[in-house]
Protein backbone atom coordinates (compact mmCIF):
# COMPACT_ATOMS: atom_id res chain seq x y z
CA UNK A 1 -50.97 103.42 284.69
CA UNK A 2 -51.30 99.98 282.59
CA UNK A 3 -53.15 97.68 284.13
CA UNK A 4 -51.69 94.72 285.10
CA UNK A 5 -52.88 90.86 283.75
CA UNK A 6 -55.82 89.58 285.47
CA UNK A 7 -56.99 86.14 285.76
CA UNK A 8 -60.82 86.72 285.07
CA UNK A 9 -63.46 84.25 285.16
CA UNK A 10 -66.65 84.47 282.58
CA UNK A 11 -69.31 82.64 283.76
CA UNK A 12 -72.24 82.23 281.48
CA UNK A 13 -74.71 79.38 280.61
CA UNK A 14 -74.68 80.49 276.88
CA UNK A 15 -71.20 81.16 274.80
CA UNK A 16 -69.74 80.64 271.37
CA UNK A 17 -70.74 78.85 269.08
CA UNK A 18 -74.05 79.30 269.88
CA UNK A 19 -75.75 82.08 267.97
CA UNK A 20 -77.16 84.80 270.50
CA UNK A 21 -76.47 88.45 271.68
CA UNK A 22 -75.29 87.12 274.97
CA UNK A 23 -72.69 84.67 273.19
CA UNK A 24 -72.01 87.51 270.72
CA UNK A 25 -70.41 89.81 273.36
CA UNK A 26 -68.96 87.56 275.76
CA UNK A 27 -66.78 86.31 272.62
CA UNK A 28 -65.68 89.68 272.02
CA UNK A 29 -64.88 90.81 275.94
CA UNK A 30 -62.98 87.59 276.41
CA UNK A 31 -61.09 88.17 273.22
CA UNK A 32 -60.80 91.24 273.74
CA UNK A 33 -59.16 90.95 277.02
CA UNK A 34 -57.06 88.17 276.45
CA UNK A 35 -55.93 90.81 273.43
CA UNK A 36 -54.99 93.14 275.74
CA UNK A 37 -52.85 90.45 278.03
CA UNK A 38 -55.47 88.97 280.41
CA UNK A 39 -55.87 85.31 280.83
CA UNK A 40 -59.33 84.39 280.56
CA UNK A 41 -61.23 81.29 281.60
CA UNK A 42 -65.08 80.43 280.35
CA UNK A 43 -66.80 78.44 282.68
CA UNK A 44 -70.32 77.74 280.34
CA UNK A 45 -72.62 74.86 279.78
CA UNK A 46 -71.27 71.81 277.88
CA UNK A 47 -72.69 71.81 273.88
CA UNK A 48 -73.90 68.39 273.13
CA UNK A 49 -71.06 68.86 269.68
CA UNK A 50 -68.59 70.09 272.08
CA UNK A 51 -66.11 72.53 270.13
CA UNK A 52 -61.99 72.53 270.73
CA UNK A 53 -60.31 74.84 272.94
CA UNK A 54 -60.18 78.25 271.72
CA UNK A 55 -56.31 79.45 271.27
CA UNK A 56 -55.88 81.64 274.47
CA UNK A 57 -58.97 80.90 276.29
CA UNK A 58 -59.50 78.08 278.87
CA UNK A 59 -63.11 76.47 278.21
CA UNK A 60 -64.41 75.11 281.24
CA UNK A 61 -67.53 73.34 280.12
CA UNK A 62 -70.06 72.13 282.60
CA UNK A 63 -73.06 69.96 282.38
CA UNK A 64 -76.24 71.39 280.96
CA UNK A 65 -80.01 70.72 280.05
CA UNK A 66 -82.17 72.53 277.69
CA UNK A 67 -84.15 75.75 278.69
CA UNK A 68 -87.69 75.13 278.47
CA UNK A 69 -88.70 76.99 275.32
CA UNK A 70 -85.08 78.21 274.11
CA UNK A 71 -84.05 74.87 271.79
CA UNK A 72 -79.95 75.22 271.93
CA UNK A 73 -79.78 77.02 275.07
CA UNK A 74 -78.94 75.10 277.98
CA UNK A 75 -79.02 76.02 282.17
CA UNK A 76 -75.76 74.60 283.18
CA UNK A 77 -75.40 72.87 286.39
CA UNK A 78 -72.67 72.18 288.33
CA UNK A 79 -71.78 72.41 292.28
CA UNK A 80 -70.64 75.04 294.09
CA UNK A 81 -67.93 72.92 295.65
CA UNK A 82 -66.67 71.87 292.42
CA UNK A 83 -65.98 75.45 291.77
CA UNK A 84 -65.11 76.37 294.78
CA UNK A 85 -62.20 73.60 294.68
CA UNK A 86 -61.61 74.28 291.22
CA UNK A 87 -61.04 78.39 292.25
CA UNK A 88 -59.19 77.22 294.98
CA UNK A 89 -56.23 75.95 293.67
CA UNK A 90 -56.45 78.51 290.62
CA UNK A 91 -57.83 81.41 292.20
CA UNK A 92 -59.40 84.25 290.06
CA UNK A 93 -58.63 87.71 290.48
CA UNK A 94 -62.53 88.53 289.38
CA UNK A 95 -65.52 86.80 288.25
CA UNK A 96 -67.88 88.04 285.32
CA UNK A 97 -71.00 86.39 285.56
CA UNK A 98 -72.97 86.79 282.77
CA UNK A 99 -76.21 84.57 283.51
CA UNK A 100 -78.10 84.10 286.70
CA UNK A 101 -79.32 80.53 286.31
CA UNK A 102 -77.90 78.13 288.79
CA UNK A 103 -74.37 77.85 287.29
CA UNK A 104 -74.73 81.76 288.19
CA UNK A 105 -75.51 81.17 291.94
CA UNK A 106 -73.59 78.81 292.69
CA UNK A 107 -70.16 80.63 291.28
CA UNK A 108 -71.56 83.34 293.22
CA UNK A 109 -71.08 81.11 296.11
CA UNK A 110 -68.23 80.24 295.45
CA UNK A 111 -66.92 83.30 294.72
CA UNK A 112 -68.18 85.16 297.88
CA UNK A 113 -66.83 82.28 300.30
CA UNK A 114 -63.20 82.52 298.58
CA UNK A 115 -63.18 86.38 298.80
CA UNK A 116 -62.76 87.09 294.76
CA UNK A 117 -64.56 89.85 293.60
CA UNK A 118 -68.06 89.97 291.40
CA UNK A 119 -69.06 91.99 288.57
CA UNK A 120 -72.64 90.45 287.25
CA UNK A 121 -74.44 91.54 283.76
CA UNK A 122 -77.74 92.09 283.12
CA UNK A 123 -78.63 90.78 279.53
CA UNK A 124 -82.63 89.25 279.32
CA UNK A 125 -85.08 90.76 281.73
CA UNK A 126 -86.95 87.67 282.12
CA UNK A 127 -89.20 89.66 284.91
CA UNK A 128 -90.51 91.56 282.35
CA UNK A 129 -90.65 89.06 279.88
CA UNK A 130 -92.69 87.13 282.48
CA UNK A 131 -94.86 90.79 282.82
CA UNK A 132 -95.65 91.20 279.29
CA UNK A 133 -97.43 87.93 279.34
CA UNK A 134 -99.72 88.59 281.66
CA UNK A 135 -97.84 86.48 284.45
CA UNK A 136 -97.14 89.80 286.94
CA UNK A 137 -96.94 87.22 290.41
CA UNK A 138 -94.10 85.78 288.41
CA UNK A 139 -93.00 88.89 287.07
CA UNK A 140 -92.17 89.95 290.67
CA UNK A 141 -90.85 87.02 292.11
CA UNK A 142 -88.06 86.73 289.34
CA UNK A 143 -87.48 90.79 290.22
CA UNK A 144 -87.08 89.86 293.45
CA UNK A 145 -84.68 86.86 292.99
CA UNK A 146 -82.75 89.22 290.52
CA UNK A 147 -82.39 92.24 292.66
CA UNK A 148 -81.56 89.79 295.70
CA UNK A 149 -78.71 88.34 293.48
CA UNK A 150 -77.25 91.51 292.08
CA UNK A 151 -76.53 92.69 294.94
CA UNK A 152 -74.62 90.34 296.35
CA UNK A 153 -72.16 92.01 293.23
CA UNK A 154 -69.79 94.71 293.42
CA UNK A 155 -71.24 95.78 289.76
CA UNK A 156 -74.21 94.87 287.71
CA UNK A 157 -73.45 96.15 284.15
CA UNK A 158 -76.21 96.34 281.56
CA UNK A 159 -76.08 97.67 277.80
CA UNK A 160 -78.59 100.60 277.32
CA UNK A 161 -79.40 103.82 279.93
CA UNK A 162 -82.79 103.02 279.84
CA UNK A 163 -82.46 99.41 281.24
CA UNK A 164 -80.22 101.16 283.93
CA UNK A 165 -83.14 103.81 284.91
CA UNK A 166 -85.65 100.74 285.10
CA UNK A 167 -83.38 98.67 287.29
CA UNK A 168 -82.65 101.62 289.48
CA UNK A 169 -86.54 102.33 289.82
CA UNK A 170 -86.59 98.53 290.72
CA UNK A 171 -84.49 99.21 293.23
CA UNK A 172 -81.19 98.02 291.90
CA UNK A 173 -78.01 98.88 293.29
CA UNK A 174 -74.82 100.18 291.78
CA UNK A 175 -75.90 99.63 288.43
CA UNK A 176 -73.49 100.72 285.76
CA UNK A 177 -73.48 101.23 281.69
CA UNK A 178 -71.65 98.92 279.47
CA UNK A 179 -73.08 99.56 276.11
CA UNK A 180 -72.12 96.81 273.57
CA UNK A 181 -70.33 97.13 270.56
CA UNK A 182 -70.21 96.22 266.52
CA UNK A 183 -67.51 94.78 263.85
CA UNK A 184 -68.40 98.13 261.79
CA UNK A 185 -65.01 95.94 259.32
CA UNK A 186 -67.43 92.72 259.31
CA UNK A 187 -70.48 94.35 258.87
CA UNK A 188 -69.79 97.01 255.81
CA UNK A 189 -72.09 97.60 252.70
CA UNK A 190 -69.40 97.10 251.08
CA UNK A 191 -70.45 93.09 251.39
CA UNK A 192 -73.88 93.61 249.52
CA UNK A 193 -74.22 90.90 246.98
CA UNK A 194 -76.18 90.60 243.56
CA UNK A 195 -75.89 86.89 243.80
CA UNK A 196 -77.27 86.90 247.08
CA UNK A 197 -80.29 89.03 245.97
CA UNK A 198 -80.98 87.02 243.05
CA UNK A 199 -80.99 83.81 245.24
CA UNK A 200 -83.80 85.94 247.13
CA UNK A 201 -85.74 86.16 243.72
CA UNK A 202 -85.07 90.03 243.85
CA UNK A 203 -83.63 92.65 241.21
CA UNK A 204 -81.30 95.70 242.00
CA UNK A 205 -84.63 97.73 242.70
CA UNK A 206 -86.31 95.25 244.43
CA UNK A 207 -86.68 95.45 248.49
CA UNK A 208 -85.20 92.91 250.67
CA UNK A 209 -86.85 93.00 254.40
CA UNK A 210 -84.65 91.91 256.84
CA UNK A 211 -85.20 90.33 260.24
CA UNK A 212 -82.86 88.91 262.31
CA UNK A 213 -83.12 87.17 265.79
CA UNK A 214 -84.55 84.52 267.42
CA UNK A 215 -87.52 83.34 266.01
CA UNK A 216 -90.08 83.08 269.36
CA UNK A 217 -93.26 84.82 270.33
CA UNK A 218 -91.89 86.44 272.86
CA UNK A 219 -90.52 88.92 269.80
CA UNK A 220 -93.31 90.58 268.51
CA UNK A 221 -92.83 88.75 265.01
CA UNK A 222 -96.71 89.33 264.02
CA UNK A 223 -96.19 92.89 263.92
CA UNK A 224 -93.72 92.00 260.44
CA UNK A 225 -97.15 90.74 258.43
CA UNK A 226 -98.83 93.82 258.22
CA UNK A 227 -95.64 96.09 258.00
CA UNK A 228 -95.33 94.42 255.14
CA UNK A 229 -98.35 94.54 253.36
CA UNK A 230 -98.01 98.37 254.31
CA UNK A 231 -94.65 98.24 252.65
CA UNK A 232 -96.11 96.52 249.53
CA UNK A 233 -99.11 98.90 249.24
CA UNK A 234 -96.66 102.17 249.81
CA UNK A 235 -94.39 100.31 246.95
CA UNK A 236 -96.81 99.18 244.81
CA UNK A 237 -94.39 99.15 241.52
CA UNK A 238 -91.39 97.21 243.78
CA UNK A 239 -90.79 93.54 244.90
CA UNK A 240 -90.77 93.56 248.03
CA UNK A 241 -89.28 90.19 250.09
CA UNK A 242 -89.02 89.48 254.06
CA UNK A 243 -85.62 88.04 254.52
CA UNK A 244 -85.40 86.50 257.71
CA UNK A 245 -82.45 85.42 259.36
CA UNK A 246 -82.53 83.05 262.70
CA UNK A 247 -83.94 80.19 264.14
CA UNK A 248 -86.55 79.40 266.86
CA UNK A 249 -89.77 77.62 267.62
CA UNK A 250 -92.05 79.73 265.61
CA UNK A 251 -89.43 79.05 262.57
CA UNK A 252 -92.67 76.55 260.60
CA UNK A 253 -95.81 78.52 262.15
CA UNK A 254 -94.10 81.64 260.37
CA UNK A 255 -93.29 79.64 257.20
CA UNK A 256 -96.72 78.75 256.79
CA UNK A 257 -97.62 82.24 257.05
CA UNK A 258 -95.37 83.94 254.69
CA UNK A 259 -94.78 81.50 252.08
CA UNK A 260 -93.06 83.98 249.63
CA UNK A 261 -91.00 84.61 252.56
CA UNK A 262 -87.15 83.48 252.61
CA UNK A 263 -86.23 82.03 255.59
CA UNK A 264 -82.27 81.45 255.73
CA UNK A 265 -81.61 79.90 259.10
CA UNK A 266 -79.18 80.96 261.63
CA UNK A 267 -76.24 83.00 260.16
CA UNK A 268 -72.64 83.56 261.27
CA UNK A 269 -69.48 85.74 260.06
CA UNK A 270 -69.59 86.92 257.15
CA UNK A 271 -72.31 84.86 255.46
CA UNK A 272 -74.26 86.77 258.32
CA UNK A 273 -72.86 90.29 257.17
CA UNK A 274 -73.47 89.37 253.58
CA UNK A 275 -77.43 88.94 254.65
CA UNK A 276 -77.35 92.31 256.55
CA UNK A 277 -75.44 94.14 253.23
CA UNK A 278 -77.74 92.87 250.63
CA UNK A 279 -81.11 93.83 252.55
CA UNK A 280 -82.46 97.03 252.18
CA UNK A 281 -84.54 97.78 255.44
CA UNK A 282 -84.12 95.96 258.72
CA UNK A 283 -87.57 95.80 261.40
CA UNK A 284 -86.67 95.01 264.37
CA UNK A 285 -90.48 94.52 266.36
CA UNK A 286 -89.02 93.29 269.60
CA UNK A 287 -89.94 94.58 273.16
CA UNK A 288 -87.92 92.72 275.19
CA UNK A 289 -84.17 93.30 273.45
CA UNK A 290 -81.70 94.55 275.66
CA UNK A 291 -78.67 93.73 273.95
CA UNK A 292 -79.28 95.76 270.61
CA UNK A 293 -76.72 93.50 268.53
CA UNK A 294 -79.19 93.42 265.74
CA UNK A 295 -79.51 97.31 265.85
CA UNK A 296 -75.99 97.66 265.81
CA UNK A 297 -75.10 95.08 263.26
CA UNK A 298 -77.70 96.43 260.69
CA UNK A 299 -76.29 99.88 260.77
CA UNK A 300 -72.98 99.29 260.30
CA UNK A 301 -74.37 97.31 256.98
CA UNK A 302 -75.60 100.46 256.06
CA UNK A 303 -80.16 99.71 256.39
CA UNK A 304 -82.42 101.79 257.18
CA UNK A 305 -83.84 100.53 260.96
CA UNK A 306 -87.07 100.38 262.27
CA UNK A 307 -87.22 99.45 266.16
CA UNK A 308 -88.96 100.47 269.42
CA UNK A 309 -88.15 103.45 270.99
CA UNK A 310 -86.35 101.94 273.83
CA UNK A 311 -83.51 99.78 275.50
CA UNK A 312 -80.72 99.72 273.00
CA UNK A 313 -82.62 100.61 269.81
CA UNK A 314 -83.31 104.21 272.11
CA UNK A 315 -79.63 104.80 272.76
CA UNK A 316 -78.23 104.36 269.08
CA UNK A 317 -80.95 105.35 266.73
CA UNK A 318 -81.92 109.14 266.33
CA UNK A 319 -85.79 108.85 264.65
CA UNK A 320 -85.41 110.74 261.22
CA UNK A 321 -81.72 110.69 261.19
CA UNK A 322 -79.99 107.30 261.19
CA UNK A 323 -83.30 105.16 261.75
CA UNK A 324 -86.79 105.07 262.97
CA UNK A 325 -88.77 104.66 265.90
CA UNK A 326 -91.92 103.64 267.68
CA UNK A 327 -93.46 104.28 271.16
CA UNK A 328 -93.05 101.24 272.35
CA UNK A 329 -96.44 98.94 272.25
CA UNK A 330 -97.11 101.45 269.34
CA UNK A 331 -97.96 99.11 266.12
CA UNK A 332 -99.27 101.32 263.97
CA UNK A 333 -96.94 104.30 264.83
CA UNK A 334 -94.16 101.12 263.58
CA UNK A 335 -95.72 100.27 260.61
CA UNK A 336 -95.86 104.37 259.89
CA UNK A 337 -92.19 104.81 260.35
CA UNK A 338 -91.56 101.96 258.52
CA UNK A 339 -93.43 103.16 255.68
CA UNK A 340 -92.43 107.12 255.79
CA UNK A 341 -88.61 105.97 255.62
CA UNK A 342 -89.40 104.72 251.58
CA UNK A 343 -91.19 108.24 250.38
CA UNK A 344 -89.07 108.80 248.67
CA UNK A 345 -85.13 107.73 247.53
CA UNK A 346 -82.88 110.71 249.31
CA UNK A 347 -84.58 109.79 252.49
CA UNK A 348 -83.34 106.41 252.24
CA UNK A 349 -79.85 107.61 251.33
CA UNK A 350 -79.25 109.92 254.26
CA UNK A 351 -80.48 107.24 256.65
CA UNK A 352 -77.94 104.97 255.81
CA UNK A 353 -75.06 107.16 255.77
CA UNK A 354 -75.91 108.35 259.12
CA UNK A 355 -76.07 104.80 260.38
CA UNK A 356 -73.06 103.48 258.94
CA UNK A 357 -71.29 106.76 260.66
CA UNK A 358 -72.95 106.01 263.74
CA UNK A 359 -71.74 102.56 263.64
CA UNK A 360 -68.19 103.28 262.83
CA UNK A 361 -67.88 105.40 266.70
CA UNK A 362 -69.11 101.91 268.34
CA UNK A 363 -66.40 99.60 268.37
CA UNK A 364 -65.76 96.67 270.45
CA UNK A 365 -61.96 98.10 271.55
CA UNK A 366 -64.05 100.80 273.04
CA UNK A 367 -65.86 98.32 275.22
CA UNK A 368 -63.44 96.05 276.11
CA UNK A 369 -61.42 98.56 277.74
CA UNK A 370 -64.90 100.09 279.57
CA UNK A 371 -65.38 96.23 280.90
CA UNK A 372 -61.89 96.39 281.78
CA UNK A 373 -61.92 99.53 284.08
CA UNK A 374 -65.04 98.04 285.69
CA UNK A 375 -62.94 94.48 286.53
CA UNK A 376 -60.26 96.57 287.97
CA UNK A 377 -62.40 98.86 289.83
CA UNK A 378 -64.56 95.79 291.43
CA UNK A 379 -61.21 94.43 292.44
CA UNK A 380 -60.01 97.26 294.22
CA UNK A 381 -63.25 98.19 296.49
CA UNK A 382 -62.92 94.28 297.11
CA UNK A 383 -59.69 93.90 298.51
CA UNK A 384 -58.95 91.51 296.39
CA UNK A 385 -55.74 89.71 296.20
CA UNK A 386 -53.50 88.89 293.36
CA UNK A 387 -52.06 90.76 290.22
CA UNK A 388 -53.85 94.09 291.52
CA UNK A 389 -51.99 94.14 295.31
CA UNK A 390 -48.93 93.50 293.64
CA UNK A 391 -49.16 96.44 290.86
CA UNK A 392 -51.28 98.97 293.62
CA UNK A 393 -49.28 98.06 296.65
């Protein structure tokens, strides 16, 4: 049976245009469900360049203030009677919420005193972010905030199994998988450009070294230096380049310590697939990523990966076969995979094929219609009232 329009509610402190996994995939689910003839509203934090309405979707902007450490992030903040009015008099059939800052709370709130039903996400796993740096008193006091705030949910969906397994373990509740997807159309080797590589300072048999993400410490980006001296000293008779694509606070520490390094700034569209297409090999040194965009993005461009052996990286790349992989905390073991791709050219060649193919079976229609079974299914264990009791009398 088709399922009928929904009024659905995204609620996220981060969104379009701002360049991030997080923003990356809600702009796809709420496009993809207004696609597929749901009306969707974004209640997010209020850009200080505030963009026009999007045709089809009803921004809601808030007010917002910087995260501490994340320059053009923001916490947005706004009460839970002002949404609780607001839902009121235009009452959702289901919420998404997509961040748990206090904009997440409090349309929690709101949400559970107007009886609409909650599906939550679980993108950054600031616990463990807060564990890795040696802060575990913190570490458990965000789990236990999390966990507490989950599952006051119908759903908490997250993007790799073995994020699932670890919030189960953590004693998570009804914890489902919605793996995201990739624009294998936008992303395409087909986009590899000579110009592009010669604006990089490199030849046809030269090696471009892609990274992309957010450039913070918090990524693991001193594990790039010596994979690429290893790189260098493996290819002795090739230029070798690190490309790297994003912004972040470590942006002029890292320029001062790769000066032959080209740093391109944050990328979009299909200046950012053109970057992905005209690289050759893609590291990817993170140990926090949950969202695996990058991974994603990189093989349907057609590079050879390198990544961690976990979270999203774990689900999508096979080591050998369409990519490489690390234990994770395993430097050396990186820099070895890295290196043992580039023995030798038919290697190389496989690899990409595979990841390209892998790519292609990941789409974002795919996804959106997952995240749409889950909406559906959250509003009928909720009771919830609207287009759903009128089509499922």
């Amino acid at each position: 049976m088709k399922t009928p329009p929904l009024h659905i509610a995204l609620v996220s402190d981060t969104f379009a245009p701002e360049i991030n996994g997080v923003a990356n995939a809600l702009a796809h689910l709420s496009e993809g469900l207004r696609q597929r003839g749901h009306r969707v509203d974004i209640v997010r934090a209020r850009l200080p360049a505030d963009v026009a309405g999007q045709e089809g979707v009803d921004l809601s902007p808030v007010t917002g203030w910087p995260w501490s450490g994340f320059a053009g992030l923001r916490w947005s903040r706004v009460s839970m009677h002002k949404l609780w009015r607001r839902w009121r008099g235009q009452r959702p059939d289901v919420l998404y919420i997509a961040t748990q800052g206090p904009l997440g709370v409090n349309a929690l709130r709101a949400a559970r005193r107007l009886g609409i039903a909650v599906v939550s996400g679980f993108h950054t796993d600031f616990a463990q972010c807060a564990g890795r740096y040696g802060s575990g008193l913190l570490a458990r006091a965000l789990t236990c905030y999390l966990r507490g705030f989950h599952r006051r949910t119908a759903l908490t969906l997250v993007p790799s199994l073995s994020q699932r397994l670890e919030l189960q373990r953590r004693g998570f509740e009804r914890v489902e998988l919605l793996a995201h997807g990739v624009d294998a159309h936008l992303f395409n080797p087909a986009r590899r450009s000579r110009s592009l590589r010669e604006h990089w300072g490199l030849g046809p048999e030269d090696l471009a070294v892609l990274h992309v993400g957010r450039l913070a410490a918090q990524h693991n980006l001193d594990l790039l230096g010596p994979c690429l001296a290893a790189l260098q000293r493996a290819s002795p008779q090739r230029r070798l380049r690190l490309i790297v694509v994003g912004e972040g606070p470590q942006r002029d520490v890292l320029a001062q310590r790769w000066p032959d390094a080209v740093f391109c700034g944050g990328q979009r569209g299909e200046a950012l697939a053109e970057h992905y297409a005209s690289s050759d090999l893609c590291l990817f040194p993170s140990l926090i990523d949950t969202l695996g965009s990058v991974v994603l993005e990189a093989m349907a461009s057609g590079l050879v990966v390198v990544a961690f052996d976990q979270a999203a990286a774990a689900q999508h790349i096979r080591h050998g076969y369409n990519g490489a992989l690390a234990m994770p905390g395993d430097s050396a073991g990186f820099i070895e995979a890295a290196c043992w791709l580039f023995e030798d050219h038919e290697s190389v060649r496989r690899v990409r094929l595979n990841a390209r193919h892998h790519a292609l079976q990941q789409g974002w229609p795919g996804v959106v219609e997952r995240f749409e079974e889950y909406l559906v299914q959250a509003c009928l264990a909720h009771g919830a009232q609207g287009a759903l009791d009128r089509a499922y009398p």
